[in-house]
C-alpha atoms as a PDB file:
ATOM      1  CA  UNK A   1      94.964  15.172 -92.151  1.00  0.00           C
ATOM      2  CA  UNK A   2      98.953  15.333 -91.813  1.00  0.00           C
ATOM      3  CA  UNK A   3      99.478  16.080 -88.149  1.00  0.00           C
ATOM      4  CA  UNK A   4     100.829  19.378 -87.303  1.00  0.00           C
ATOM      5  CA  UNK A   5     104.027  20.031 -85.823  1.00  0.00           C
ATOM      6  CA  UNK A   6     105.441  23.500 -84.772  1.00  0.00           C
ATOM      7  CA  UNK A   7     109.593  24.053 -85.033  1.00  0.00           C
ATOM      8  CA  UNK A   8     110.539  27.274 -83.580  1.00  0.00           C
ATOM      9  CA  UNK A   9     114.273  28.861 -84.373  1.00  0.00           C
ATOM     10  CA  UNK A  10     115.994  31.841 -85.183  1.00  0.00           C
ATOM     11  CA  UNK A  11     118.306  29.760 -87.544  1.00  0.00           C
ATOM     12  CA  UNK A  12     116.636  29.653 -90.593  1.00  0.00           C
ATOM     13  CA  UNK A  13     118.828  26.786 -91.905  1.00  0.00           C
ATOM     14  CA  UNK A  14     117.424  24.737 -89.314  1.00  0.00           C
ATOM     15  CA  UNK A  15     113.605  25.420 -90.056  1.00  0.00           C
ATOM     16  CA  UNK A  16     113.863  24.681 -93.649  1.00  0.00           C
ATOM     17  CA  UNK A  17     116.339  21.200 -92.513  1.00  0.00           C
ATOM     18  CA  UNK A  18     113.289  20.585 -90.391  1.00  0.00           C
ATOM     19  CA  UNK A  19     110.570  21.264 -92.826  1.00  0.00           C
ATOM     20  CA  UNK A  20     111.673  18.955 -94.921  1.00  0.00           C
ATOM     21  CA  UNK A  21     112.125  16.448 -92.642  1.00  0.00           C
ATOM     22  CA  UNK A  22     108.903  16.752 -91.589  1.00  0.00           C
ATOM     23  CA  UNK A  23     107.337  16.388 -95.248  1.00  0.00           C
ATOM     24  CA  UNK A  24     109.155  13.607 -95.608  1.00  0.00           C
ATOM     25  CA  UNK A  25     107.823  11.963 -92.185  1.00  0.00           C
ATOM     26  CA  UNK A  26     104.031  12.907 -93.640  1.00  0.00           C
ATOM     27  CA  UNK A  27     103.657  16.074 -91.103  1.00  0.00           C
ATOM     28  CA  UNK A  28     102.629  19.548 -91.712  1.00  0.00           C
ATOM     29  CA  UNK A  29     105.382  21.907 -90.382  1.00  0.00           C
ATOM     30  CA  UNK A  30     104.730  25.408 -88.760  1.00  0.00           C
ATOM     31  CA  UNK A  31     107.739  27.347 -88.805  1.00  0.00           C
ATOM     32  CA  UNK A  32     107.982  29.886 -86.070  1.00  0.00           C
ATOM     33  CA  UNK A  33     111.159  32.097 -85.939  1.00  0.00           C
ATOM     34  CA  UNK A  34     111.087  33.181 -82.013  1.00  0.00           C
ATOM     35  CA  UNK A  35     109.297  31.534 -78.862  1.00  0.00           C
ATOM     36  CA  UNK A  36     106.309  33.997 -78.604  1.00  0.00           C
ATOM     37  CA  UNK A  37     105.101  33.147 -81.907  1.00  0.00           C
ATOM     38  CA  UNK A  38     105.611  29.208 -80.895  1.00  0.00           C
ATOM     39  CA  UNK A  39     103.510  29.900 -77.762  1.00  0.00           C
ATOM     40  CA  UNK A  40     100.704  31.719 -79.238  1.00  0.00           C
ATOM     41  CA  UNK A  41     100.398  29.402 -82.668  1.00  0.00           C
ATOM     42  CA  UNK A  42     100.117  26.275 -79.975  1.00  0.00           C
ATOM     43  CA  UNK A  43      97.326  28.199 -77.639  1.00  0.00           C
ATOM     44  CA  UNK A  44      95.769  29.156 -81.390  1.00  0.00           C
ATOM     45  CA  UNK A  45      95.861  25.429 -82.434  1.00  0.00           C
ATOM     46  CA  UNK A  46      94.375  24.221 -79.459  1.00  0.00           C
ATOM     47  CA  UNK A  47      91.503  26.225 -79.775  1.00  0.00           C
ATOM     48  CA  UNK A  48      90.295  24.677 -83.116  1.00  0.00           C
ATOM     49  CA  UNK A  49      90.465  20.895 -84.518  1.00  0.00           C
ATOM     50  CA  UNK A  50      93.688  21.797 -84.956  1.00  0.00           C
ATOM     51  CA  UNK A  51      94.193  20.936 -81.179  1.00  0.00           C
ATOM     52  CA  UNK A  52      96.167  17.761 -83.063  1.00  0.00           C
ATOM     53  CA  UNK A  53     100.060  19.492 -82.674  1.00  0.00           C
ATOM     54  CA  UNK A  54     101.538  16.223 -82.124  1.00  0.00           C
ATOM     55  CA  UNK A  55     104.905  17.694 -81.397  1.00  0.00           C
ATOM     56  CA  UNK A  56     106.711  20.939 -80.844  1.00  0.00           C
ATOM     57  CA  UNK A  57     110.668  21.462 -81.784  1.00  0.00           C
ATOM     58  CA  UNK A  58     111.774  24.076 -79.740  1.00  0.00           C
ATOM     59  CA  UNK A  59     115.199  25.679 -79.957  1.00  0.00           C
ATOM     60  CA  UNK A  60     116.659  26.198 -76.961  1.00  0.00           C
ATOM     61  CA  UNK A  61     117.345  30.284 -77.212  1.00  0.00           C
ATOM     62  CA  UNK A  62     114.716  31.694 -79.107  1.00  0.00           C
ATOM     63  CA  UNK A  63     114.023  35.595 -79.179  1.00  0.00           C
ATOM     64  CA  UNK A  64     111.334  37.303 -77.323  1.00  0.00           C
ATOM     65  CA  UNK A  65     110.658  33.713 -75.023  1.00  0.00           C
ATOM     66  CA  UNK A  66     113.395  31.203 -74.682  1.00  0.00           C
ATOM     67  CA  UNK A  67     112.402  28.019 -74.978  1.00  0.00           C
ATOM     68  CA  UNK A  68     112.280  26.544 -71.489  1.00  0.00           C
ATOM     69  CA  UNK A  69     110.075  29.491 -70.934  1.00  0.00           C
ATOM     70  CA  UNK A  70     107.437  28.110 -73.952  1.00  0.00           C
ATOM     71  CA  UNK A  71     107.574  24.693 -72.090  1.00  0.00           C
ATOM     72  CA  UNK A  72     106.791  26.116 -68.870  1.00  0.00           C
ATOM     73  CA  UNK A  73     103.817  28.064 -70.286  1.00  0.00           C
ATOM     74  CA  UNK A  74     102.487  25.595 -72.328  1.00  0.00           C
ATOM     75  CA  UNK A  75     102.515  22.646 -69.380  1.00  0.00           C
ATOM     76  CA  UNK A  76     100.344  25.607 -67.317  1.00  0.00           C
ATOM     77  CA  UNK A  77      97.510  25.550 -69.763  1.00  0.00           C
ATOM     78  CA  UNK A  78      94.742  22.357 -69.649  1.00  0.00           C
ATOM     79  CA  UNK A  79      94.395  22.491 -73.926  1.00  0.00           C
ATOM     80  CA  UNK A  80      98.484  22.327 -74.118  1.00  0.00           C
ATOM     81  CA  UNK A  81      99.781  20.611 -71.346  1.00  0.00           C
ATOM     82  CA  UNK A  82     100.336  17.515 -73.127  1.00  0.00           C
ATOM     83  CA  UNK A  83     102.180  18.550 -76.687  1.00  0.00           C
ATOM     84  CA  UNK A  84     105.300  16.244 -76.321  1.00  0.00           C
ATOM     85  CA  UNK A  85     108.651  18.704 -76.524  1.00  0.00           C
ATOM     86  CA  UNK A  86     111.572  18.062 -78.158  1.00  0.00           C
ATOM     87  CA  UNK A  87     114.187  20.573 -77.305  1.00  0.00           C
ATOM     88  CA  UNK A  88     117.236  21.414 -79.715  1.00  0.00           C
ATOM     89  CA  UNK A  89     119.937  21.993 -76.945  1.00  0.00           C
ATOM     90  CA  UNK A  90     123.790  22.806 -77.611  1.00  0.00           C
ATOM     91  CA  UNK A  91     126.873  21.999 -75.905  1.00  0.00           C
ATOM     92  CA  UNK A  92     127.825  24.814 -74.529  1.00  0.00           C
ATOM     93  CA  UNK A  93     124.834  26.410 -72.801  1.00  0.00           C
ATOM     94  CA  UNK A  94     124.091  29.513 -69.814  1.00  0.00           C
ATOM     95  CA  UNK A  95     122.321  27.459 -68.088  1.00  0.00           C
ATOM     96  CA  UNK A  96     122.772  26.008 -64.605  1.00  0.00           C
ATOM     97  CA  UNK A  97     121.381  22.813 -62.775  1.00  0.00           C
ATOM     98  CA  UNK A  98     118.889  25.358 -60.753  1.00  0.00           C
ATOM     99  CA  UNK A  99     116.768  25.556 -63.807  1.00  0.00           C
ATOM    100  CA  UNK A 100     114.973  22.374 -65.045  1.00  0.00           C
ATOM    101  CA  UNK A 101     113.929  22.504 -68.564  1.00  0.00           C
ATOM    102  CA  UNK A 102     110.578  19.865 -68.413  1.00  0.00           C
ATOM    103  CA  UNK A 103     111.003  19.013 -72.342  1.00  0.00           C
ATOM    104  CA  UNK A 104     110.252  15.550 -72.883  1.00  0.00           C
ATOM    105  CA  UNK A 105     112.920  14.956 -75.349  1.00  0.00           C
ATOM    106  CA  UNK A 106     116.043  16.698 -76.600  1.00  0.00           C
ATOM    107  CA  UNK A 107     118.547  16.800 -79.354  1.00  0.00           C
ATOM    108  CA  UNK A 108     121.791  18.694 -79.493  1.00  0.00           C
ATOM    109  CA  UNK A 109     122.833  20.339 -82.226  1.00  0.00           C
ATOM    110  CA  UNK A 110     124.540  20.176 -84.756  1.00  0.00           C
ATOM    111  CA  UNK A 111     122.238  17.280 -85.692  1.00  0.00           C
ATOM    112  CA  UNK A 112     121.920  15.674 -88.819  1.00  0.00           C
ATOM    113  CA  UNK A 113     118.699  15.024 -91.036  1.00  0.00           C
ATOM    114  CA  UNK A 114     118.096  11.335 -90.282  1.00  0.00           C
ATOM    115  CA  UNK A 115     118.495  12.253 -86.710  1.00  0.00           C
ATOM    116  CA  UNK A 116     115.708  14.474 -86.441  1.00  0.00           C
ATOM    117  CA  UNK A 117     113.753  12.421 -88.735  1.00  0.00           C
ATOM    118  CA  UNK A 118     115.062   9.222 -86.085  1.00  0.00           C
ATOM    119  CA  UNK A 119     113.652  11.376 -83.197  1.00  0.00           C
ATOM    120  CA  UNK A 120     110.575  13.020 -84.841  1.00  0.00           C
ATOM    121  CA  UNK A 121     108.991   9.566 -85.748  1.00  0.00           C
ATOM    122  CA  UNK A 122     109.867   8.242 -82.925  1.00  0.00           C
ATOM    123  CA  UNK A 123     107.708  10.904 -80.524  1.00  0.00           C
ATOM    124  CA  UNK A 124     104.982  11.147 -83.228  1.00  0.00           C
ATOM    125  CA  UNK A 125     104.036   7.325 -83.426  1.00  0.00           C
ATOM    126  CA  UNK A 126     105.513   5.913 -80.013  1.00  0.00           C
ATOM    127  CA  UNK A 127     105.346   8.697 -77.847  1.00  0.00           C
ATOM    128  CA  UNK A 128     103.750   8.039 -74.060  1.00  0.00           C
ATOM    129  CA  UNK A 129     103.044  11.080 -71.762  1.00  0.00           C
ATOM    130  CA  UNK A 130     106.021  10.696 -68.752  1.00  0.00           C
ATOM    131  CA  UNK A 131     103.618  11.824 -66.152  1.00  0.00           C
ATOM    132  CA  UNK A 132     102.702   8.793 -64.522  1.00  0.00           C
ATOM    133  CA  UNK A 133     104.221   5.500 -64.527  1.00  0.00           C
ATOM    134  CA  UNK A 134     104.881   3.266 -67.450  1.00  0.00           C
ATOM    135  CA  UNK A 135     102.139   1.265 -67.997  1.00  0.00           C
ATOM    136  CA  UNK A 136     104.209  -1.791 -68.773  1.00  0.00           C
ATOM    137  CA  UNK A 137     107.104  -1.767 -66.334  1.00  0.00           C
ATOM    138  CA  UNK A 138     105.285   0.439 -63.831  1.00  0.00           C
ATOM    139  CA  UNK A 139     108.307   2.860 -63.755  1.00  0.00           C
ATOM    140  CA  UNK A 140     108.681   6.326 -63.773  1.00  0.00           C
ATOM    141  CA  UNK A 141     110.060   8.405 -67.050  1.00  0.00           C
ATOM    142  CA  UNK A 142     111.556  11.312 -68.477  1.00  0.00           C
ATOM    143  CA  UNK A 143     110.162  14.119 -65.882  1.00  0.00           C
ATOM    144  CA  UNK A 144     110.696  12.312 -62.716  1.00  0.00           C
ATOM    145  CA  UNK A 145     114.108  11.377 -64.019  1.00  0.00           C
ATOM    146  CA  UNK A 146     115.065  15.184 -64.908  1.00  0.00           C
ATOM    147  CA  UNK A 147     113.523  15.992 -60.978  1.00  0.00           C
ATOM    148  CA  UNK A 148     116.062  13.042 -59.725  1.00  0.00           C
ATOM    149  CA  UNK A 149     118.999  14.332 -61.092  1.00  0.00           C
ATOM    150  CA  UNK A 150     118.030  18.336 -60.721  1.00  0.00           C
ATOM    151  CA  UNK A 151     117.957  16.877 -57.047  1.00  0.00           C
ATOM    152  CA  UNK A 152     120.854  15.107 -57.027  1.00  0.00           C
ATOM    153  CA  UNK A 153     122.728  17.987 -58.594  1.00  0.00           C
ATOM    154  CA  UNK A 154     121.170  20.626 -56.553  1.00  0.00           C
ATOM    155  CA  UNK A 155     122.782  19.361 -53.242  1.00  0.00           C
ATOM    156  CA  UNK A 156     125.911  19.178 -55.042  1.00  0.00           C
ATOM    157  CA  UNK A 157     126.406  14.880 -55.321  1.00  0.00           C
ATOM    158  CA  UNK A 158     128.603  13.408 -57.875  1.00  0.00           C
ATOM    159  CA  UNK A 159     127.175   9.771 -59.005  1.00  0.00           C
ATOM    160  CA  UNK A 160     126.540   7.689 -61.610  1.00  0.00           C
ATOM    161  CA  UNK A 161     124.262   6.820 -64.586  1.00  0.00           C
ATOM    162  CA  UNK A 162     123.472   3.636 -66.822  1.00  0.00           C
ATOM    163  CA  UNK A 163     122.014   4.354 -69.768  1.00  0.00           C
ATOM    164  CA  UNK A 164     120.677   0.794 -71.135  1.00  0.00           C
ATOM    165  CA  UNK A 165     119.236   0.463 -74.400  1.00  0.00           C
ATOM    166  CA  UNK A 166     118.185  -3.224 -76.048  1.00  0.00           C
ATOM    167  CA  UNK A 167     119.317  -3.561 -79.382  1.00  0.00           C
ATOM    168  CA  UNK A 168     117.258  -4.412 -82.437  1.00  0.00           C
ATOM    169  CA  UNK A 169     113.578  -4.185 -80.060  1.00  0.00           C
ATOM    170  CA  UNK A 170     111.404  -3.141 -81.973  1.00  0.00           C
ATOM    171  CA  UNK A 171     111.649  -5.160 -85.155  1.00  0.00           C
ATOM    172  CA  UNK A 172     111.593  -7.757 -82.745  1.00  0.00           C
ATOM    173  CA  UNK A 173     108.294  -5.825 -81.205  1.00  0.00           C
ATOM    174  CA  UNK A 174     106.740  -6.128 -85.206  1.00  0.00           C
ATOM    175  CA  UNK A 175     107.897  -9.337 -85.551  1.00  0.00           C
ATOM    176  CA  UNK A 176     106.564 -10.576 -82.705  1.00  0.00           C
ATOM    177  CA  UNK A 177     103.577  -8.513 -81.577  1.00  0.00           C
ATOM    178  CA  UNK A 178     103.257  -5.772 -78.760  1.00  0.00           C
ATOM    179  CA  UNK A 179     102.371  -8.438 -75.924  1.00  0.00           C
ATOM    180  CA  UNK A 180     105.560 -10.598 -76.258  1.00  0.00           C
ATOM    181  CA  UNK A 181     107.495  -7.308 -76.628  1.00  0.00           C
ATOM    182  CA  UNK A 182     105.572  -6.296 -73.271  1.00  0.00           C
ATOM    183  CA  UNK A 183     107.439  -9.727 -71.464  1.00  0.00           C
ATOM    184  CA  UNK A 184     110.626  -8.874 -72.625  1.00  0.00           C
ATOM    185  CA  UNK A 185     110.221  -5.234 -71.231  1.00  0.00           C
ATOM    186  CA  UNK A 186     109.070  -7.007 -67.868  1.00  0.00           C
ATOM    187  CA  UNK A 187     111.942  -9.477 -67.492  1.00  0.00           C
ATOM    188  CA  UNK A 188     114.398  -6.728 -68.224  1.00  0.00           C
ATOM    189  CA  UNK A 189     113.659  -4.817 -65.214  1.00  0.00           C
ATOM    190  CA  UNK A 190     112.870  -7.951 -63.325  1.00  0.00           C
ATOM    191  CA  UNK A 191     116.646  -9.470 -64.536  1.00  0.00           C
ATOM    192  CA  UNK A 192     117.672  -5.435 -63.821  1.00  0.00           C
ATOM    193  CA  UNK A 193     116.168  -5.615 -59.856  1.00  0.00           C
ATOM    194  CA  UNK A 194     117.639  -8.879 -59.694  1.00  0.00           C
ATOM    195  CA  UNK A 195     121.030  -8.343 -60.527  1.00  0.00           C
ATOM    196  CA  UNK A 196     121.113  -5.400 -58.140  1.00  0.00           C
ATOM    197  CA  UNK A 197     120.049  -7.019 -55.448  1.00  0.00           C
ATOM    198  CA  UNK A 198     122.848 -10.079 -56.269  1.00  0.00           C
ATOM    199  CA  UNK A 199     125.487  -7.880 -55.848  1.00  0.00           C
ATOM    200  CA  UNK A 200     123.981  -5.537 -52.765  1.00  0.00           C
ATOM    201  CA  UNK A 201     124.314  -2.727 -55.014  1.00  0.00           C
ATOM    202  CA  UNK A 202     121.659  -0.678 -53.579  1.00  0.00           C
ATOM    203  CA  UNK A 203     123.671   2.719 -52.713  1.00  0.00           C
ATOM    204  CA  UNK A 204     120.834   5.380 -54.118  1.00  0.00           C
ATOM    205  CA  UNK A 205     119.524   3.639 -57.072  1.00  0.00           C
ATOM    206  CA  UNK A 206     116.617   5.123 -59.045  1.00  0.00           C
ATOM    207  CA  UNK A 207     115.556   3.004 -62.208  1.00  0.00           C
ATOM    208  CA  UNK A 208     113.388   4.606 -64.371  1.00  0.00           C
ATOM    209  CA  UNK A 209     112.254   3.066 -68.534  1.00  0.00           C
ATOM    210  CA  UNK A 210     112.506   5.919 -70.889  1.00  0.00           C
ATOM    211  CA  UNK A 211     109.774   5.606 -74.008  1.00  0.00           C
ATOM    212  CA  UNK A 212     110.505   2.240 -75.447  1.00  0.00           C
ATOM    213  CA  UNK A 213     113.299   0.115 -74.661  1.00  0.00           C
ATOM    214  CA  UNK A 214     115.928   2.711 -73.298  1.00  0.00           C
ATOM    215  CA  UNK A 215     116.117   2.060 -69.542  1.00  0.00           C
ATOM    216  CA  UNK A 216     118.540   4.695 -67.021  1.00  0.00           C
ATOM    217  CA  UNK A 217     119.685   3.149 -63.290  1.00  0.00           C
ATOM    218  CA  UNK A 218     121.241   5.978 -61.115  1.00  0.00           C
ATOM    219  CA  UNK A 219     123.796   5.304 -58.434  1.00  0.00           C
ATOM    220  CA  UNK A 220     125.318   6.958 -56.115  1.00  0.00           C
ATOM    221  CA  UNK A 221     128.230   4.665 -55.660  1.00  0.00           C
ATOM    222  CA  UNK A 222     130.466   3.593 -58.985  1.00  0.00           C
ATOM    223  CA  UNK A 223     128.761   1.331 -61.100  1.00  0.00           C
ATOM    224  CA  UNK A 224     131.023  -1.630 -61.365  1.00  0.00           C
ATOM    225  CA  UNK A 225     132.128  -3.776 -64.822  1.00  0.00           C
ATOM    226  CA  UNK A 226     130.600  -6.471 -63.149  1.00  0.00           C
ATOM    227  CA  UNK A 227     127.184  -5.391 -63.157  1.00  0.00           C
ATOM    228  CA  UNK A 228     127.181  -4.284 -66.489  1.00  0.00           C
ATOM    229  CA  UNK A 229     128.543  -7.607 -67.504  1.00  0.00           C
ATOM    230  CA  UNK A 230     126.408  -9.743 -65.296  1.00  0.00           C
ATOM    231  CA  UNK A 231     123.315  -7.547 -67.102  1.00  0.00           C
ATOM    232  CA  UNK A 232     124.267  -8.073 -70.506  1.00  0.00           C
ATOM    233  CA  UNK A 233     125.440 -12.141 -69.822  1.00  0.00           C
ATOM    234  CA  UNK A 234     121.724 -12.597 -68.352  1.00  0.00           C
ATOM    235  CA  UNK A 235     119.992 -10.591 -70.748  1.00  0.00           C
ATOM    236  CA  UNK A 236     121.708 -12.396 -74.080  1.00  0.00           C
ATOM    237  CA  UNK A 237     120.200 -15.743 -72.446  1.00  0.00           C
ATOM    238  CA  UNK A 238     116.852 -14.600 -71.942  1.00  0.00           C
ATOM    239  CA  UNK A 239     116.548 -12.837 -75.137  1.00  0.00           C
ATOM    240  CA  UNK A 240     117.220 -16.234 -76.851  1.00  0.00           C
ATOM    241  CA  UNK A 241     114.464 -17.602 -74.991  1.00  0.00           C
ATOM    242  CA  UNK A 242     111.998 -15.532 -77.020  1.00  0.00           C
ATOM    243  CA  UNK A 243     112.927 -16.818 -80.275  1.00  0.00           C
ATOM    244  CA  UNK A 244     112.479 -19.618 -82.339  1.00  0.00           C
ATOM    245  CA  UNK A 245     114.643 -22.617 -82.599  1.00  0.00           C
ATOM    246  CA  UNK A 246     115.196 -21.532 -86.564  1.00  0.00           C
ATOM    247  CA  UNK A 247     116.092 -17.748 -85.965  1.00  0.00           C
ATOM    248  CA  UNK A 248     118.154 -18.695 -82.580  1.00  0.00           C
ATOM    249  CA  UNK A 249     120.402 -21.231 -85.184  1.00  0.00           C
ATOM    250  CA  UNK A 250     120.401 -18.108 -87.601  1.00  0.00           C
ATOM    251  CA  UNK A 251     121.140 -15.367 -85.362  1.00  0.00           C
ATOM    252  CA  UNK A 252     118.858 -13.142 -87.173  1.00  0.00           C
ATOM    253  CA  UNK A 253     115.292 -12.446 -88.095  1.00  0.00           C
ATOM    254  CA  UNK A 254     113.377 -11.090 -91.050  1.00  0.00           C
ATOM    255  CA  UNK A 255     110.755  -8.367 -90.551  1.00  0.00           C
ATOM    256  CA  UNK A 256     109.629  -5.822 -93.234  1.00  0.00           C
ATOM    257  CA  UNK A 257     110.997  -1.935 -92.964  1.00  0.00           C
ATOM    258  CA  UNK A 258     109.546   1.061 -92.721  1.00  0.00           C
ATOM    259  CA  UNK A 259     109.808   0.939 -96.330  1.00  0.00           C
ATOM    260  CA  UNK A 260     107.376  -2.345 -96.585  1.00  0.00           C
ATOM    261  CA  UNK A 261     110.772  -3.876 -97.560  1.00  0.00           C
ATOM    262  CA  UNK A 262     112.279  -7.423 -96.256  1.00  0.00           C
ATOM    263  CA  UNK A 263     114.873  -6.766 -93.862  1.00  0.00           C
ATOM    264  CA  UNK A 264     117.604  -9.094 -92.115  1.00  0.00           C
ATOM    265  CA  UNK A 265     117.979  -7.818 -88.254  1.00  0.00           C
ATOM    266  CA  UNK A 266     119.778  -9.142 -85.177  1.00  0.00           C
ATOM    267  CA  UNK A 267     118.919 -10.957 -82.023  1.00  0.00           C
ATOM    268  CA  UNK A 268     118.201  -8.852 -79.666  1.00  0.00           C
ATOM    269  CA  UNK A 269     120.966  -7.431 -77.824  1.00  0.00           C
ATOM    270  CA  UNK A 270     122.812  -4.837 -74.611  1.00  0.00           C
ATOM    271  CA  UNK A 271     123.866  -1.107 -75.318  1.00  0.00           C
ATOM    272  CA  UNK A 272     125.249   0.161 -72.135  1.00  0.00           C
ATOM    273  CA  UNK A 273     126.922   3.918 -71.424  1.00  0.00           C
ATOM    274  CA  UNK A 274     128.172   4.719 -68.255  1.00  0.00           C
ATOM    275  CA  UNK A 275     128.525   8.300 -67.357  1.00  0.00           C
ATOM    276  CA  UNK A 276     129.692   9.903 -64.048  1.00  0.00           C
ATOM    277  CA  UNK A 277     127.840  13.017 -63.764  1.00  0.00           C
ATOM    278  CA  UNK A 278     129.054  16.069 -61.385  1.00  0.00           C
ATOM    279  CA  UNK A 279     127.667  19.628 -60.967  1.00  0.00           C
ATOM    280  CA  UNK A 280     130.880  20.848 -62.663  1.00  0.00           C
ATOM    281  CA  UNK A 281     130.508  18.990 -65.783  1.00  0.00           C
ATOM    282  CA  UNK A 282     126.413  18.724 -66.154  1.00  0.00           C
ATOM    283  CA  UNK A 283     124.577  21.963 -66.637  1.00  0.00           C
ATOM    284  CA  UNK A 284     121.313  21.075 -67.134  1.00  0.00           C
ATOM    285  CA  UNK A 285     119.219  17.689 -68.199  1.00  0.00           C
ATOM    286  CA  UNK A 286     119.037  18.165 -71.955  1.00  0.00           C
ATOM    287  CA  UNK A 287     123.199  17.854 -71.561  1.00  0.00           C
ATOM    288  CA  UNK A 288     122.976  14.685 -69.508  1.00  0.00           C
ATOM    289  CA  UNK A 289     120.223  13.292 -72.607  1.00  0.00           C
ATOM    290  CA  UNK A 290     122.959  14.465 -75.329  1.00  0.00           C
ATOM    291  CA  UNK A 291     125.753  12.708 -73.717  1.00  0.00           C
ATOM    292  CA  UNK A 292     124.562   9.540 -72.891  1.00  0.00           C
ATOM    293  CA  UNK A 293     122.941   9.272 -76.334  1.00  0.00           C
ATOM    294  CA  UNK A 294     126.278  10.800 -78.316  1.00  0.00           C
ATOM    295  CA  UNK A 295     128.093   7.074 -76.041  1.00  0.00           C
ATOM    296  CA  UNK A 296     125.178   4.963 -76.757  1.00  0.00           C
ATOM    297  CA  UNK A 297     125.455   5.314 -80.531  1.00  0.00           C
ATOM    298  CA  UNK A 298     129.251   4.482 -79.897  1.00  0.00           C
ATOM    299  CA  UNK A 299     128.700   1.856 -78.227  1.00  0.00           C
ATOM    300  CA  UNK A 300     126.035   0.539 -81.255  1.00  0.00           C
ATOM    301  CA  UNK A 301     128.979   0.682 -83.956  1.00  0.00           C
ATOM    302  CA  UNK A 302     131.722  -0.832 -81.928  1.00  0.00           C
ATOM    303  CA  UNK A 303     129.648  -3.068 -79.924  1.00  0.00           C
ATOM    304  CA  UNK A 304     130.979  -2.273 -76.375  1.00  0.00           C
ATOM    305  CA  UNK A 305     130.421  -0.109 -73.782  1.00  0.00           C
ATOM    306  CA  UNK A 306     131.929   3.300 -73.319  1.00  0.00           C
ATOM    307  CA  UNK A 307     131.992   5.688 -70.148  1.00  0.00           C
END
């Protein structure tokens, strides 16, 4: 059985762009047009063997039940506590830091096909539950990160956030196997704890690894161009270190696509985005996701950082 994934939204357009994204991906859509009928065809699901929703898209204003309110329901019942969320957010929302949305993932809209495809496949076949720690790195995700900054914001702080992302990971994960794609997870954040520690920049730090190989530090003081350089002049050499001799001299590795085909990738490599985040500017966490992802794909085409 295709799993089952519910997309609720009052804009049509985006339903059927959805549905057929989801075909494509192998899933079986349920297309809900307001939050009530999202919340009751997830409690209906979850009564049956189709308890196997492996995702919800939720639009962020939906009629009848918005769709912070779905997520809030849904994470009080036992049988649907655990449906990952991907919330469709949009830049300019009524929505103030005093309300925490709890999705697990978000995309801003206008979005494109391929990005919701990007995202869907991602939370359907790599997708851990943020609740407790990462069972690799040992850090905290996507909830306790949203909590930090609600926080942070809440008392009215301006600070900082590094979004780090490594390049090219996960064809280096196939290539390679999950365990030596475990080590370099674990010498990241040990390289990450390291550097910090180097340069005594400890001023209200709060690292937490994001599903995969996306990694956020907070600070509270300005993250300098040092550290990010010092990060990404470390990281290069131990990256090589995984490698082989051949692929090292080549700068490049094959591994086979989604698409079963051969495929030429890169070494391993640093995507940084700095972003200085202030009450005033940051409404809520699904903006602070949007952002930093909107730099980081900069930052993947021209191969530098941006802030």
């Amino acid at each position: 059985m295709p799993p089952s994934i519910i997309i609720a939204s009052e804009n049509l357009n985006i339903r059927e762009v959805a549905r057929a994204t989801l075909i494509e991906e192998k899933c079986d859509p349920i297309l809900c047009g307001d939050g009530l009928e999202a919340y009751e065809s997830a409690l209906h699901a979850s009564k049956g063997d189709a308890a196997d929703i492996k995702l919800m898209i939720l639009d962020m204003f939906l009629p009848k039940m918005d769709g912070f309110e779905v997520v809030a329901k849904l994470q009080d019942q036992a049988q649907t506590k655990d449906i990952p969320i991907l919330m469709l957010t949009e830049k300019k929302e009524g929505i103030n830091f005093q309300t925490r949305l709890r999705a697990d993932n978000y995309l801003q809209k206008p979005f494109t096909p391929l990005e919701l495809q990007s995202e869907v496949h991602s939370m359907i076949k790599h997708f851990r539950k943020h609740r407790g720690p990462h069972p690799i790195t040992g850090l905290e995700g996507h909830p306790q990160l949203e909590q930090e900054i609600f926080n942070r914001l809440g008392r009215g702080e301006n600070f900082y956030a590094l979004w780090m992302d490594i390049n090219y990971f996960r064809p280096f994960n196939d290539h390679y196997g999950t365990e030596k794609g475990n080590l370099v997870l674990k010498t990241f954040v040990a390289l990450i704890r390291k550097t910090l520690q180097s340069m005594g920049n400890d001023a209200n730090t709060h690292l937490t690894h994001i599903d995969g190989d996306d990694f956020i530090l907070l600070s509270g003081a300005p993250i300098a161009d040092s550290l990010k350089n010092s990060l990404r002049t470390e990281f290069q050499k131990e990256a090589l270190s995984f490698y082989s001799d051949a692929e090292r001299e080549k700068g490049f590795i094959y591994q086979k696509s989604r698409e079963n085909k051969d495929q030429i990738y890169p070494l391993m490599r640093l995507s940084m985005a700095l972003l200085k985040i202030t009450p005033e500017e940051y409404s809520h966490y699904g903006q602070f996701v949007s952002r930093a992802r909107e730099l980081l794909h900069q930052t993947k085409i021209g191969a530098q950082d941006v802030k």
